[in-house]
N, C-alpha and C. Protein backbone atom coordinates (compact mmCIF):
# COMPACT_ATOMS: atom_id res chain seq x y z
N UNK A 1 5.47 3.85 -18.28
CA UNK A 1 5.40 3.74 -16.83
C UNK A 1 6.66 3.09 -16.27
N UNK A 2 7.46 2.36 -16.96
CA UNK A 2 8.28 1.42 -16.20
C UNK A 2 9.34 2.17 -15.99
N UNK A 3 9.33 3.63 -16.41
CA UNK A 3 10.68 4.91 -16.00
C UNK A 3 10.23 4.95 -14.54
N UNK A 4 9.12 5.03 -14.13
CA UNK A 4 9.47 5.11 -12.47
C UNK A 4 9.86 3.99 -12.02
N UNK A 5 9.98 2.87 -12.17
CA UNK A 5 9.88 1.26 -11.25
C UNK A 5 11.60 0.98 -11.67
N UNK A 6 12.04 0.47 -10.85
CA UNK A 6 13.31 -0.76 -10.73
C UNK A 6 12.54 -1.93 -11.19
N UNK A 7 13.07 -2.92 -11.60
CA UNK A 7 12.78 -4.36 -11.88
C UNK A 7 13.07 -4.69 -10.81
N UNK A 8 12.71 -6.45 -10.59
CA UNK A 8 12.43 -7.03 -9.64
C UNK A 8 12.91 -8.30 -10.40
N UNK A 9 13.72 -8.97 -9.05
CA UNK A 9 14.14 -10.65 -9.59
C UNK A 9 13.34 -11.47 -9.38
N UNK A 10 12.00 -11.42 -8.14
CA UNK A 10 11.88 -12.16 -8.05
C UNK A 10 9.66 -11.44 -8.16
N UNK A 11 9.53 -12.18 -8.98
CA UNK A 11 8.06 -11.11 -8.99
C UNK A 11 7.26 -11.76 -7.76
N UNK A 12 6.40 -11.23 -7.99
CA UNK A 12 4.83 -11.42 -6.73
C UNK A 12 4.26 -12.56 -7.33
N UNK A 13 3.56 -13.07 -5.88
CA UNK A 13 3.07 -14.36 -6.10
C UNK A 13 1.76 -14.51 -7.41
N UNK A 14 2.03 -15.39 -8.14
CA UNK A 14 1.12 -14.87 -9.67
C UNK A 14 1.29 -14.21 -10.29
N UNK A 15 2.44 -13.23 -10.42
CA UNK A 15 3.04 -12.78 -11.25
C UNK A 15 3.59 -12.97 -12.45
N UNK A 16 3.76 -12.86 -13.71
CA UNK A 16 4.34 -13.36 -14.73
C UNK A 16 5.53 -12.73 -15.02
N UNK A 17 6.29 -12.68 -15.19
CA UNK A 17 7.54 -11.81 -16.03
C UNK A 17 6.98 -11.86 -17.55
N UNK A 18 6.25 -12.69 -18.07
CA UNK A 18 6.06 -12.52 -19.28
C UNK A 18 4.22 -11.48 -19.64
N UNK A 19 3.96 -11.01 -18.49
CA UNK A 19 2.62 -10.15 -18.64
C UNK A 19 2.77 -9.03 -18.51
N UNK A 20 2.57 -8.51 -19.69
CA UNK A 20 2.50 -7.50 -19.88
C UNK A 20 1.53 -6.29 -19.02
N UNK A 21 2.36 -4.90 -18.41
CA UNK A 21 1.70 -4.37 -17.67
C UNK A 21 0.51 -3.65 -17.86
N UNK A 22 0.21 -3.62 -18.90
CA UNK A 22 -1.19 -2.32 -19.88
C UNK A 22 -1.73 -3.49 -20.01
N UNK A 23 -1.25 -5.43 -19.96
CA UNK A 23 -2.82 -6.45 -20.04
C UNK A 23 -3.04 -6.82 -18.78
N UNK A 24 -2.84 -6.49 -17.70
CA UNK A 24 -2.99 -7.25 -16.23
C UNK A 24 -4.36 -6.82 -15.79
N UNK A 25 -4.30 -7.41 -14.62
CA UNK A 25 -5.61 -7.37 -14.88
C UNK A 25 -5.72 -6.74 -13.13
N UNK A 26 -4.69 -7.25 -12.48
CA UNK A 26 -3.84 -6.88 -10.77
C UNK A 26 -2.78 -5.89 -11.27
N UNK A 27 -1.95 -5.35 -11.24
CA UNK A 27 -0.66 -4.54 -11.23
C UNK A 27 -0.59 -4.55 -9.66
N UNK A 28 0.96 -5.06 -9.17
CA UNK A 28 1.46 -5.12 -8.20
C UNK A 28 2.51 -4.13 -7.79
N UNK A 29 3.15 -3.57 -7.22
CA UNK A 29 4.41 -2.67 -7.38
C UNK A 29 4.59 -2.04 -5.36
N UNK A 30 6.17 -2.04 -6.11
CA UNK A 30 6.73 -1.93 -4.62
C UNK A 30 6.61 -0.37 -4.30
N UNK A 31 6.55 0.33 -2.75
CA UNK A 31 6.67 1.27 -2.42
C UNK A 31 8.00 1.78 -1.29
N UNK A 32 9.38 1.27 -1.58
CA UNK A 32 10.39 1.35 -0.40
C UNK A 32 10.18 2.41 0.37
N UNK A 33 10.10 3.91 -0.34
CA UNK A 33 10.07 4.72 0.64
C UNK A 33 8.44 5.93 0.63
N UNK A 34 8.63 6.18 2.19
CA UNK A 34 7.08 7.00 2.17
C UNK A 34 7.47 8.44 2.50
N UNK A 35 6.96 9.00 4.03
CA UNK A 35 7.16 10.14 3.63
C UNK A 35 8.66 10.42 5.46
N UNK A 36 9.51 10.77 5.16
CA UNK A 36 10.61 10.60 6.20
C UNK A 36 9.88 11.40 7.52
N UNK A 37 10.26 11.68 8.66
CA UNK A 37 10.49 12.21 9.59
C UNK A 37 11.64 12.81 10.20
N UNK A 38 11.72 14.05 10.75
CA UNK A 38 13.15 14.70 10.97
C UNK A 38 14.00 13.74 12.05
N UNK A 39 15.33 13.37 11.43
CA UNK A 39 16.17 12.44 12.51
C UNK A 39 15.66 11.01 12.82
N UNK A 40 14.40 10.54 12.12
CA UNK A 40 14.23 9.05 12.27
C UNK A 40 15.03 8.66 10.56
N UNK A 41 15.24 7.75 10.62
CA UNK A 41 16.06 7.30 9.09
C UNK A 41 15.14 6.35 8.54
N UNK A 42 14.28 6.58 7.49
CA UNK A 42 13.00 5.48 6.95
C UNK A 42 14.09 4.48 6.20
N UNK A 43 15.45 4.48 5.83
CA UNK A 43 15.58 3.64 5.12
C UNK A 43 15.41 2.09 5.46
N UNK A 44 15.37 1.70 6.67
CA UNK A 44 15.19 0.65 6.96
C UNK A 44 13.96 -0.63 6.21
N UNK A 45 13.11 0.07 5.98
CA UNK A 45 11.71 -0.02 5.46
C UNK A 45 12.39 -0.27 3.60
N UNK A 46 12.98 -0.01 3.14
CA UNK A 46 13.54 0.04 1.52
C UNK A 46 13.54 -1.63 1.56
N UNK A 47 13.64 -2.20 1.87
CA UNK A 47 13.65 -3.75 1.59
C UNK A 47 12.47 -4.09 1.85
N UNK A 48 11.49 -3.80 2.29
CA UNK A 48 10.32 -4.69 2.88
C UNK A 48 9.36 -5.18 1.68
N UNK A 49 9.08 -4.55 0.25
CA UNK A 49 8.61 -5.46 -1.25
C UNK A 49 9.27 -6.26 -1.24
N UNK A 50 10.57 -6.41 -1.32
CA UNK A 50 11.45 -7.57 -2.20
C UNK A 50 11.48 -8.50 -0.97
N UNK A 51 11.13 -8.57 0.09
CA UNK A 51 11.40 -9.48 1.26
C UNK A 51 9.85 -10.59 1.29
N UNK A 52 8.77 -9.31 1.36
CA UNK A 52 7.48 -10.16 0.89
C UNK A 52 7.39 -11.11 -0.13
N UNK A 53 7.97 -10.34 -1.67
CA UNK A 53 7.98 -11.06 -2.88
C UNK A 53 8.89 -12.28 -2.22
N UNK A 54 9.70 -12.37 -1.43
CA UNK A 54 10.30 -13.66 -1.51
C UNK A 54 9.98 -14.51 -0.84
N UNK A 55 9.48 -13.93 0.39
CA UNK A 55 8.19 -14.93 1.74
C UNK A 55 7.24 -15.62 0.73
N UNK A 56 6.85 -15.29 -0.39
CA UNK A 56 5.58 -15.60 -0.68
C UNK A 56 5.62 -16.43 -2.18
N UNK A 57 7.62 -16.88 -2.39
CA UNK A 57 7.58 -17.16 -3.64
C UNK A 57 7.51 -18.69 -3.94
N UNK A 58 7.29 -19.35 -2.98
CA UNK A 58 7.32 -20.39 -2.45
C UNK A 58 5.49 -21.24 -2.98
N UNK A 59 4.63 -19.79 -2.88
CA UNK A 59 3.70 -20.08 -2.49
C UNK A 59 2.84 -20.14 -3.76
N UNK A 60 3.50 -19.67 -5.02
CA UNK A 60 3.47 -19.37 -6.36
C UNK A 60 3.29 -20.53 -7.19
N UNK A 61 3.41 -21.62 -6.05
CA UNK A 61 3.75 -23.26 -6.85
C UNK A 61 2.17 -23.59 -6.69
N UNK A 62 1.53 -23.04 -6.08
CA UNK A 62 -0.05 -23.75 -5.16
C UNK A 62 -1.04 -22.67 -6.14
N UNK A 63 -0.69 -22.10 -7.26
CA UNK A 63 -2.12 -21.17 -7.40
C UNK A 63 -3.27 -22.01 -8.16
N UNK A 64 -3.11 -23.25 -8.11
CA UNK A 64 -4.05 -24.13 -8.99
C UNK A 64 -4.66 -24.51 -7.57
N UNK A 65 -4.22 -24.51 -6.54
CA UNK A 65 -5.39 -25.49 -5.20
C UNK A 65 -5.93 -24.54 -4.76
N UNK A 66 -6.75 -24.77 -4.31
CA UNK A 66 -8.17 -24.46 -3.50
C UNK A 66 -7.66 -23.10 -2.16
N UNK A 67 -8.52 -22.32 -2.72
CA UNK A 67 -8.60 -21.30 -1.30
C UNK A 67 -9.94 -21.21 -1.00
N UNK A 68 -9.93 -22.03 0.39
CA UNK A 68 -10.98 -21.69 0.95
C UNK A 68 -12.06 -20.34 1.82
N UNK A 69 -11.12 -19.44 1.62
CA UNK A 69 -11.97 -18.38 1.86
C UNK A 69 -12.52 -17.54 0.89
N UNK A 70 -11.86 -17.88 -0.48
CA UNK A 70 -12.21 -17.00 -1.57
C UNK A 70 -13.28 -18.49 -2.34
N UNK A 71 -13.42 -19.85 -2.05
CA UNK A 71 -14.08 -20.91 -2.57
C UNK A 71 -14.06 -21.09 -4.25
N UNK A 72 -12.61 -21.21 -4.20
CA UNK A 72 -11.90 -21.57 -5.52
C UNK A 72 -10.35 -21.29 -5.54
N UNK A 73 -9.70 -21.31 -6.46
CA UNK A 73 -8.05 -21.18 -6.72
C UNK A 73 -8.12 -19.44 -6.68
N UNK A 74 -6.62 -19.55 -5.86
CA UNK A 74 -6.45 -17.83 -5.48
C UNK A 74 -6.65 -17.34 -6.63
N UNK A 75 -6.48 -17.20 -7.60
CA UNK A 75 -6.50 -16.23 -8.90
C UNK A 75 -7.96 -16.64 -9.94
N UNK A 76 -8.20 -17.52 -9.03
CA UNK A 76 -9.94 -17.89 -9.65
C UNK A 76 -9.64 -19.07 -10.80
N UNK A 77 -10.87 -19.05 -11.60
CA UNK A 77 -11.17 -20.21 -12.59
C UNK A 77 -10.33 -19.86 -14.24
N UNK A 78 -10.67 -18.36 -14.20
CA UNK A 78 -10.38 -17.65 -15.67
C UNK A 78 -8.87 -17.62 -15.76
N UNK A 79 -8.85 -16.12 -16.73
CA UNK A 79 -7.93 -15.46 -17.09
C UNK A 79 -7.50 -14.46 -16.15
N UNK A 80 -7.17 -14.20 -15.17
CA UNK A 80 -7.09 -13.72 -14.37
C UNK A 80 -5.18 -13.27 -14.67
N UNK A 81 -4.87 -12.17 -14.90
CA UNK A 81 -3.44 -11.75 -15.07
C UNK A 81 -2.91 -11.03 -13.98
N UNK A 82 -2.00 -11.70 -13.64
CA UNK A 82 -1.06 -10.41 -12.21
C UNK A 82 0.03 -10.16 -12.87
N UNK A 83 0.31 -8.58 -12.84
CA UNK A 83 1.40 -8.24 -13.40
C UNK A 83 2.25 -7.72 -12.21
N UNK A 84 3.54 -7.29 -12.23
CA UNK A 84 4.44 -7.26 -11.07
C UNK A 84 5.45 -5.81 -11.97
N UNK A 85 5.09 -4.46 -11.87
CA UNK A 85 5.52 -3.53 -12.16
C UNK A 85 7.25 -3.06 -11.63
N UNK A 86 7.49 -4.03 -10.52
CA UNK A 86 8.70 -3.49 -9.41
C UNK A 86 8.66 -2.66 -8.82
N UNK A 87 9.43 -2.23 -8.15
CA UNK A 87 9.61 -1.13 -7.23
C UNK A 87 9.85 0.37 -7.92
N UNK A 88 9.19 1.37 -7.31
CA UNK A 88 9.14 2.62 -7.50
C UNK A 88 10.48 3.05 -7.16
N UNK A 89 11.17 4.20 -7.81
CA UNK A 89 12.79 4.35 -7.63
C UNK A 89 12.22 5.81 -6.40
N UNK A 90 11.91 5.55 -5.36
CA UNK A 90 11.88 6.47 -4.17
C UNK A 90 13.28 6.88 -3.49
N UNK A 91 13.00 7.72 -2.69
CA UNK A 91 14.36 7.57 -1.97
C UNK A 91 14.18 7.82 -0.76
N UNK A 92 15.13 8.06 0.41
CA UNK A 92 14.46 7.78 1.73
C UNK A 92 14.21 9.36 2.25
N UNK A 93 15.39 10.21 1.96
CA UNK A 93 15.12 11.51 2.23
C UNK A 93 13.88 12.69 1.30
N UNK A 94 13.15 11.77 0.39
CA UNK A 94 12.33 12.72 -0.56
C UNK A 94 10.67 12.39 -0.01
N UNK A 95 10.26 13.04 0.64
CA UNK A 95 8.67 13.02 0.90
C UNK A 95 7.72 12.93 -0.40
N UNK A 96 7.98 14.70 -0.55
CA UNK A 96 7.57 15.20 -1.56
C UNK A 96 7.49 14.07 -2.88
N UNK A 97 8.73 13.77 -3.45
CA UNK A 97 8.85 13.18 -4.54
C UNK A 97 8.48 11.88 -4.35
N UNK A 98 8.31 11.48 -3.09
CA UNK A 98 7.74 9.53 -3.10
C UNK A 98 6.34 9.60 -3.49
N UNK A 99 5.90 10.65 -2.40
CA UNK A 99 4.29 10.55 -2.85
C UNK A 99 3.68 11.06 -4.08
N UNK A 100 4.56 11.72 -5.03
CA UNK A 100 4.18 12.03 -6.25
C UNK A 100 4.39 10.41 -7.14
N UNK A 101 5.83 9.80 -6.94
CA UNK A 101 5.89 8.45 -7.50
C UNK A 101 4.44 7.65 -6.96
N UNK A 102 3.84 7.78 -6.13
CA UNK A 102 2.66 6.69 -5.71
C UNK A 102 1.76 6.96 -6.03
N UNK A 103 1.25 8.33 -6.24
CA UNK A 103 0.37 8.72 -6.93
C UNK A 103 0.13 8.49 -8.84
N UNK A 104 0.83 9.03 -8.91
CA UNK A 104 1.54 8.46 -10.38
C UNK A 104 1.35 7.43 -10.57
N UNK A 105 2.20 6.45 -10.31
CA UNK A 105 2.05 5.05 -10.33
C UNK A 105 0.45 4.29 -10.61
N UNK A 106 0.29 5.14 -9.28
CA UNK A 106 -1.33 4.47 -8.54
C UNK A 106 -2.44 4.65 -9.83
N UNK A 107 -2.55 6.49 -10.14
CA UNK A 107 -3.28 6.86 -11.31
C UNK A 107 -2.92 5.96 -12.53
N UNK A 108 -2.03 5.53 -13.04
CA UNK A 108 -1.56 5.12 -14.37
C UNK A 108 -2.40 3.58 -14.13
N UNK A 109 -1.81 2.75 -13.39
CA UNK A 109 -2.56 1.75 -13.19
C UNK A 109 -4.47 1.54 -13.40
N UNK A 110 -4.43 2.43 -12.41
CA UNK A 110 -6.45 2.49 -12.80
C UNK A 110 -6.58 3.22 -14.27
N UNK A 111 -5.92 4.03 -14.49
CA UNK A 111 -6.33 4.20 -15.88
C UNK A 111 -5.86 3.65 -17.47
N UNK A 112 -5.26 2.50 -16.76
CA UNK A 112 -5.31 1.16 -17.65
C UNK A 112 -6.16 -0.13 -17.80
N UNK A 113 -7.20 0.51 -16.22
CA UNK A 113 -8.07 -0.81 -16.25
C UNK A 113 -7.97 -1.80 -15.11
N UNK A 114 -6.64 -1.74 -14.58
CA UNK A 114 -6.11 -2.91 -13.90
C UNK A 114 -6.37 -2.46 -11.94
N UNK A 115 -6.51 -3.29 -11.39
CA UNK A 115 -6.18 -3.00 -10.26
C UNK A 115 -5.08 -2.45 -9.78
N UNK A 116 -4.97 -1.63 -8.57
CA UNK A 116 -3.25 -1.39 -8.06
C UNK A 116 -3.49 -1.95 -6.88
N UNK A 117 -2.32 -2.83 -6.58
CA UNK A 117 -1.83 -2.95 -5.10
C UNK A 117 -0.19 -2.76 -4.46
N UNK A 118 -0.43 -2.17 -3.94
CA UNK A 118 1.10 -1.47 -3.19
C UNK A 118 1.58 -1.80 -1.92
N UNK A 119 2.73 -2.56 -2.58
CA UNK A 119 3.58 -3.21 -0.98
C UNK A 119 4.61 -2.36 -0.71
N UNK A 120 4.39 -1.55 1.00
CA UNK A 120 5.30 -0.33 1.78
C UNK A 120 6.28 -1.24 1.60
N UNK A 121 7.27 -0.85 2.34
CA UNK A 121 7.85 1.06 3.14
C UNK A 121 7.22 0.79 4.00
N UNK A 122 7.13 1.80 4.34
CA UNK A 122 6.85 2.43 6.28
C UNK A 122 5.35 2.65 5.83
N UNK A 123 4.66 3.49 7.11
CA UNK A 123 3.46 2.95 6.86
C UNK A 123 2.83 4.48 6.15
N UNK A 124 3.94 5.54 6.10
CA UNK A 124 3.14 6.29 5.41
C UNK A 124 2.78 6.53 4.24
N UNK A 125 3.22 5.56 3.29
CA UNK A 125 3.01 4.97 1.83
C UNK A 125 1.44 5.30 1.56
N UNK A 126 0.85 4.73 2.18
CA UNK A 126 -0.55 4.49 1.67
C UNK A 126 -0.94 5.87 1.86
N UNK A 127 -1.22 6.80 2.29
CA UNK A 127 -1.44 8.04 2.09
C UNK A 127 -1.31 8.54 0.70
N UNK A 128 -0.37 8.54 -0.16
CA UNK A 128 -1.40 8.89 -1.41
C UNK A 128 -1.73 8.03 -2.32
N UNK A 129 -1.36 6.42 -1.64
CA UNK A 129 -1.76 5.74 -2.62
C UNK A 129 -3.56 5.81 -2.44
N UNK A 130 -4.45 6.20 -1.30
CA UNK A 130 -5.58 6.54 -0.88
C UNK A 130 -5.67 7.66 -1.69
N UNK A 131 -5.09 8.24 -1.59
CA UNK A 131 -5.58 9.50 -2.64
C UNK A 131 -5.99 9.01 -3.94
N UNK A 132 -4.72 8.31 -4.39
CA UNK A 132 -4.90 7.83 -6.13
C UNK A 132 -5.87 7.41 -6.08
N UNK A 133 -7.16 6.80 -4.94
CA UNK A 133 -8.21 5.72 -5.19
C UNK A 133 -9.06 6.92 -5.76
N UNK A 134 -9.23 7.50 -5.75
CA UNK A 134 -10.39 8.43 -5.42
C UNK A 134 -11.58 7.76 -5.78
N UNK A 135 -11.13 7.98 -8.09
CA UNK A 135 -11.77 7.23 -8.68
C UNK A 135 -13.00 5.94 -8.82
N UNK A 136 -12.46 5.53 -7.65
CA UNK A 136 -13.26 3.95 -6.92
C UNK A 136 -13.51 4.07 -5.86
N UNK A 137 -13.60 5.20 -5.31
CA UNK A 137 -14.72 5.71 -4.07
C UNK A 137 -16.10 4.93 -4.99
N UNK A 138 -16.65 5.08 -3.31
CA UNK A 138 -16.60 5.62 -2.03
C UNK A 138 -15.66 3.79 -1.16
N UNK A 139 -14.80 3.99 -0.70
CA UNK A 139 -13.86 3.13 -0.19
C UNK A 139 -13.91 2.81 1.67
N UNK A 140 -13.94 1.34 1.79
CA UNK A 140 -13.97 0.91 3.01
C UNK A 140 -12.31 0.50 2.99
N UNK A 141 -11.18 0.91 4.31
CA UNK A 141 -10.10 0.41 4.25
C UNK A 141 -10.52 -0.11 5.52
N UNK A 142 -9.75 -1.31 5.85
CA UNK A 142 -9.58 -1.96 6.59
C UNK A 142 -7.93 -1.99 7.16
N UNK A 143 -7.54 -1.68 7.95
CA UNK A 143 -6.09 -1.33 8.96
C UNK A 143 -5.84 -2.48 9.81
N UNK A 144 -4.58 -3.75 9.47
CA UNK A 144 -4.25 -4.01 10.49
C UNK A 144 -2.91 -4.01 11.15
N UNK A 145 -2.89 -3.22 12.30
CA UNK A 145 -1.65 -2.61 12.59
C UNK A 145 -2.13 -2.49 14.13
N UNK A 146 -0.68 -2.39 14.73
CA UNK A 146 -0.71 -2.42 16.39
C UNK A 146 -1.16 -1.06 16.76
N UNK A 147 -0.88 0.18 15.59
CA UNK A 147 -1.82 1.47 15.93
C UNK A 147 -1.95 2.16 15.47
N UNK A 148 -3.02 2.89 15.72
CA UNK A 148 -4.33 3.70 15.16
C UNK A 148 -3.83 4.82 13.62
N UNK A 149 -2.57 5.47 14.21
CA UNK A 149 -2.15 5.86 13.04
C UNK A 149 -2.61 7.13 13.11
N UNK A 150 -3.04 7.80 13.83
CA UNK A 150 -4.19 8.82 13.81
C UNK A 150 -3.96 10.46 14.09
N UNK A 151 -2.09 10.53 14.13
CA UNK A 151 -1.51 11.32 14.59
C UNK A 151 -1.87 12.58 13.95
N UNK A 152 -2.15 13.51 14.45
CA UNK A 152 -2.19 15.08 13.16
C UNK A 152 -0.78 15.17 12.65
N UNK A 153 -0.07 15.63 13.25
CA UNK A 153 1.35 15.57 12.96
C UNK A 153 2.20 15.06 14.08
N UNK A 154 3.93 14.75 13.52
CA UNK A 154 4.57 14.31 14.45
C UNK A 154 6.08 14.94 13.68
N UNK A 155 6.84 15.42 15.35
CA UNK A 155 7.81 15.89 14.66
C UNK A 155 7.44 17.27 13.42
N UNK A 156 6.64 17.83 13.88
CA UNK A 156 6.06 18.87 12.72
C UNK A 156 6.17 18.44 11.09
N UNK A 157 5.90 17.11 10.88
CA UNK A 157 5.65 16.54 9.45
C UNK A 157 3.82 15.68 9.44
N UNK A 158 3.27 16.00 8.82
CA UNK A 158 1.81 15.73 9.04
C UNK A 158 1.40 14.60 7.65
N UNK A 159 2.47 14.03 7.09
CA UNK A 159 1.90 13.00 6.23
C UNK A 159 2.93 12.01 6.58
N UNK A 160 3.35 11.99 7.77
CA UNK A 160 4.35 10.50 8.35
C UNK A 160 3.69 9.48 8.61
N UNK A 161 4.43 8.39 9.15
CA UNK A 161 3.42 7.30 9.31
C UNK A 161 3.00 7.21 10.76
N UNK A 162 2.52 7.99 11.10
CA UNK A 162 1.63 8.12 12.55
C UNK A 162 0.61 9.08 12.03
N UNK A 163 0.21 9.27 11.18
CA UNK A 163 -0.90 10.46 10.65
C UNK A 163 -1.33 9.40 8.77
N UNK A 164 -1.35 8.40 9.11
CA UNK A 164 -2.21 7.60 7.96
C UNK A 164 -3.49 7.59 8.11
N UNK A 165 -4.06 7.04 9.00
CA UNK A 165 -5.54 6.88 8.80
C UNK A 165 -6.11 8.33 8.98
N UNK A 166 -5.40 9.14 9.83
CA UNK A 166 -5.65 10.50 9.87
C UNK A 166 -6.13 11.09 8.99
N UNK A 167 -4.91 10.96 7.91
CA UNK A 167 -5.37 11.82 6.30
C UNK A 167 -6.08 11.03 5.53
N UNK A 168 -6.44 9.53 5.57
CA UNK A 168 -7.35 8.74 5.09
C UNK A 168 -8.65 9.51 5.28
N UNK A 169 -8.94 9.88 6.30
CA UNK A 169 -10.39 9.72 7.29
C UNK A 169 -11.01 11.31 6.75
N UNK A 170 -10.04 12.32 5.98
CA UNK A 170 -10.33 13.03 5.32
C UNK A 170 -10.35 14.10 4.13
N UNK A 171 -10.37 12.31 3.48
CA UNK A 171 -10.48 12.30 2.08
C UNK A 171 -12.02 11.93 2.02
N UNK A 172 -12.34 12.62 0.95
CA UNK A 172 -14.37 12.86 0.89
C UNK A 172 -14.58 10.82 0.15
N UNK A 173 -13.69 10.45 -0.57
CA UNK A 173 -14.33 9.23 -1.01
C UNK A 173 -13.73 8.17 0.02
N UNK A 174 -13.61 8.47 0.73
CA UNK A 174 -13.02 7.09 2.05
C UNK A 174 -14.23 7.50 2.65
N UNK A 175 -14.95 5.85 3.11
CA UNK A 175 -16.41 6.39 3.63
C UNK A 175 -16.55 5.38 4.93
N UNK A 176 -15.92 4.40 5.14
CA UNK A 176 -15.38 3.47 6.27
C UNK A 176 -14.11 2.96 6.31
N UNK A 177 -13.60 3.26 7.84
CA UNK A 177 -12.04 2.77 7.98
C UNK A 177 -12.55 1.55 9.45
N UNK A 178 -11.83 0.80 8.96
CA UNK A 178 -12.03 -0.38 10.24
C UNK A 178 -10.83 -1.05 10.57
N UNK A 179 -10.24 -0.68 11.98
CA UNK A 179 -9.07 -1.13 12.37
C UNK A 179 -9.31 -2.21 13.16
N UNK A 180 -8.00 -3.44 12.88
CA UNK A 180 -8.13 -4.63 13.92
C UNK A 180 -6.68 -4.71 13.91
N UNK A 181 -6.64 -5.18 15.50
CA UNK A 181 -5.27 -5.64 16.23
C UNK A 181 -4.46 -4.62 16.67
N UNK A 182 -5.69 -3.03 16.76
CA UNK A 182 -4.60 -2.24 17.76
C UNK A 182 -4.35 -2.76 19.02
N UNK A 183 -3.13 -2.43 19.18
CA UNK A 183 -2.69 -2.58 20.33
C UNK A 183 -1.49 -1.77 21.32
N UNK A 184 -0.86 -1.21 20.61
CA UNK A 184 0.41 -1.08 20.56
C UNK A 184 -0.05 0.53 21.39
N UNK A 185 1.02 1.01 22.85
CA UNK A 185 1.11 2.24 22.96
C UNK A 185 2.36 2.72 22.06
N UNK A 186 2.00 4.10 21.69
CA UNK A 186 3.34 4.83 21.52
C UNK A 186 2.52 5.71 20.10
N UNK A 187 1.36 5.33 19.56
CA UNK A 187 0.86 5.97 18.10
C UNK A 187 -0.14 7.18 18.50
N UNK A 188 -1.05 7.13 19.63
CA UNK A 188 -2.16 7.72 19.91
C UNK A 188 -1.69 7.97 21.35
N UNK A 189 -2.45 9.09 21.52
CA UNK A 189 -2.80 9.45 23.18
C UNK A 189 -4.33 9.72 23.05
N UNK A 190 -5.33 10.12 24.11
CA UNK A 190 -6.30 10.66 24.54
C UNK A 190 -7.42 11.07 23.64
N UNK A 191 -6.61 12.34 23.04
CA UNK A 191 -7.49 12.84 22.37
C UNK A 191 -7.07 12.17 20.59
N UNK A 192 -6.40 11.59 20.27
CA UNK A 192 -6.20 10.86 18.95
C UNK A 192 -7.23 9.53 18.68
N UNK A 193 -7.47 8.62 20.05
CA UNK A 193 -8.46 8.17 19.99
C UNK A 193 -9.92 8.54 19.98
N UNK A 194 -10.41 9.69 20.84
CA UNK A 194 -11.10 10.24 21.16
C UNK A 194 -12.00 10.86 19.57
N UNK A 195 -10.75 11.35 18.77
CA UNK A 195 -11.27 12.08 17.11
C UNK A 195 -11.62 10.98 16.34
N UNK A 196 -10.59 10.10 16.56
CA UNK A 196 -10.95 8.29 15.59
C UNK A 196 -12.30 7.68 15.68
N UNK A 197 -12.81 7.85 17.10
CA UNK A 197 -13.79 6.91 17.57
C UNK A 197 -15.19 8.52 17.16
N UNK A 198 -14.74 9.42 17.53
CA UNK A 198 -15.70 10.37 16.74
C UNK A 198 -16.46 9.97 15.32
N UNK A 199 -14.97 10.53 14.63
CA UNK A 199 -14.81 9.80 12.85
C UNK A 199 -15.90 8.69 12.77
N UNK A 200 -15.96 7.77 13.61
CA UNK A 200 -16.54 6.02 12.88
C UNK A 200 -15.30 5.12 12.80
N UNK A 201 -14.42 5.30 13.47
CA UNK A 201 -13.15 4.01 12.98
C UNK A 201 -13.85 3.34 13.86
């Protein structure tokens, strides 16, 4: 697996450099690029893993104290392993080929056992990393983003990131989507809300 991923200097919070990715028990891994749009440039979004991993490396010193919403230490009492796979080698102009890397990725992970979690890119990343879930249907996602996401297509590309929850909402093992903190005009008009609030979002 580690032919698709770049390494990473600085891993995810609980991460080991010394854990091995086939014993983890989390697998973490970056997603820079999703799926482009004609004349917008996604590369901007290519830094946003390695920027988190470093917001949060700070925070790597505290996994022995108390989280009170989970009512124990973030990674719990046990053996609990986070592994930190790196970043997927995407590129900004390849749709096609990102979402095959996330899928990939995504599948290999569950069929080692381990959890996957995937830090974007832009927001149309998660589109097949939803797919890869299938397996662990039937799935509640929870969305928080300034909007809805709900686009059919945009720019005549229909897996961008204004058409996420869109293609979420019909996939047969996604069975609740629950968005908080829309807000934002510019993602939805009329009838985009109108199909969402149909759906059950």
């Amino acid at each position: 697996m580690s032919k698709i991923f770049d390494p990473v200097k600085v891993p995810f919070i609980g991460a080991s450099k010394k854990t091995d990715i086939a014993d983890a028990d989390l697998v973490v891994f970056g997603a820079p690029h999703g799926t482009p749009y004609r004349d917008i440039n996604n590369e901007s979004h290519a830094g946003t893993p390695d920027a988190l991993r470093h917001a949060l490396a700070e925070d790597s010193l505290w996994l022995d104290h108390w989280d009170f919403d989970l009512g124990g230490p973030l990674l719990g009492d046990g053996e609990f392993t986070v592994a930190d796979a790196g970043n997927l080698k995407t590129a900004s102009l390849d749709g096609d080929g990102n979402r095959r890397l996330i899928r990939e990725a995504t599948t290999q992970i569950i069929g080692s056992g381990a959890i996957p979690m995937m830090i974007g890119g832009d927001d149309s990343t998660p589109i097949p990393f939803i797919e890869a879930l299938k397996s662990l249907g039937p799935l509640t996602i929870i969305q928080i983003d300034a909007h809805i996401d709900w686009r059919d297509e945009r720019r005549g590309e229909s897996m961008g990131y204004s058409s996420t929850m869109r293609r979420a909402s019909e996939l047969d093992h996604v069975e609740n989507i629950v968005q908080v903190g829309i807000r934002g005009v510019g993602s939805a008009r009329r009838a985009e809300v109108e199909i969402a609030r149909d759906w059950g979002a």
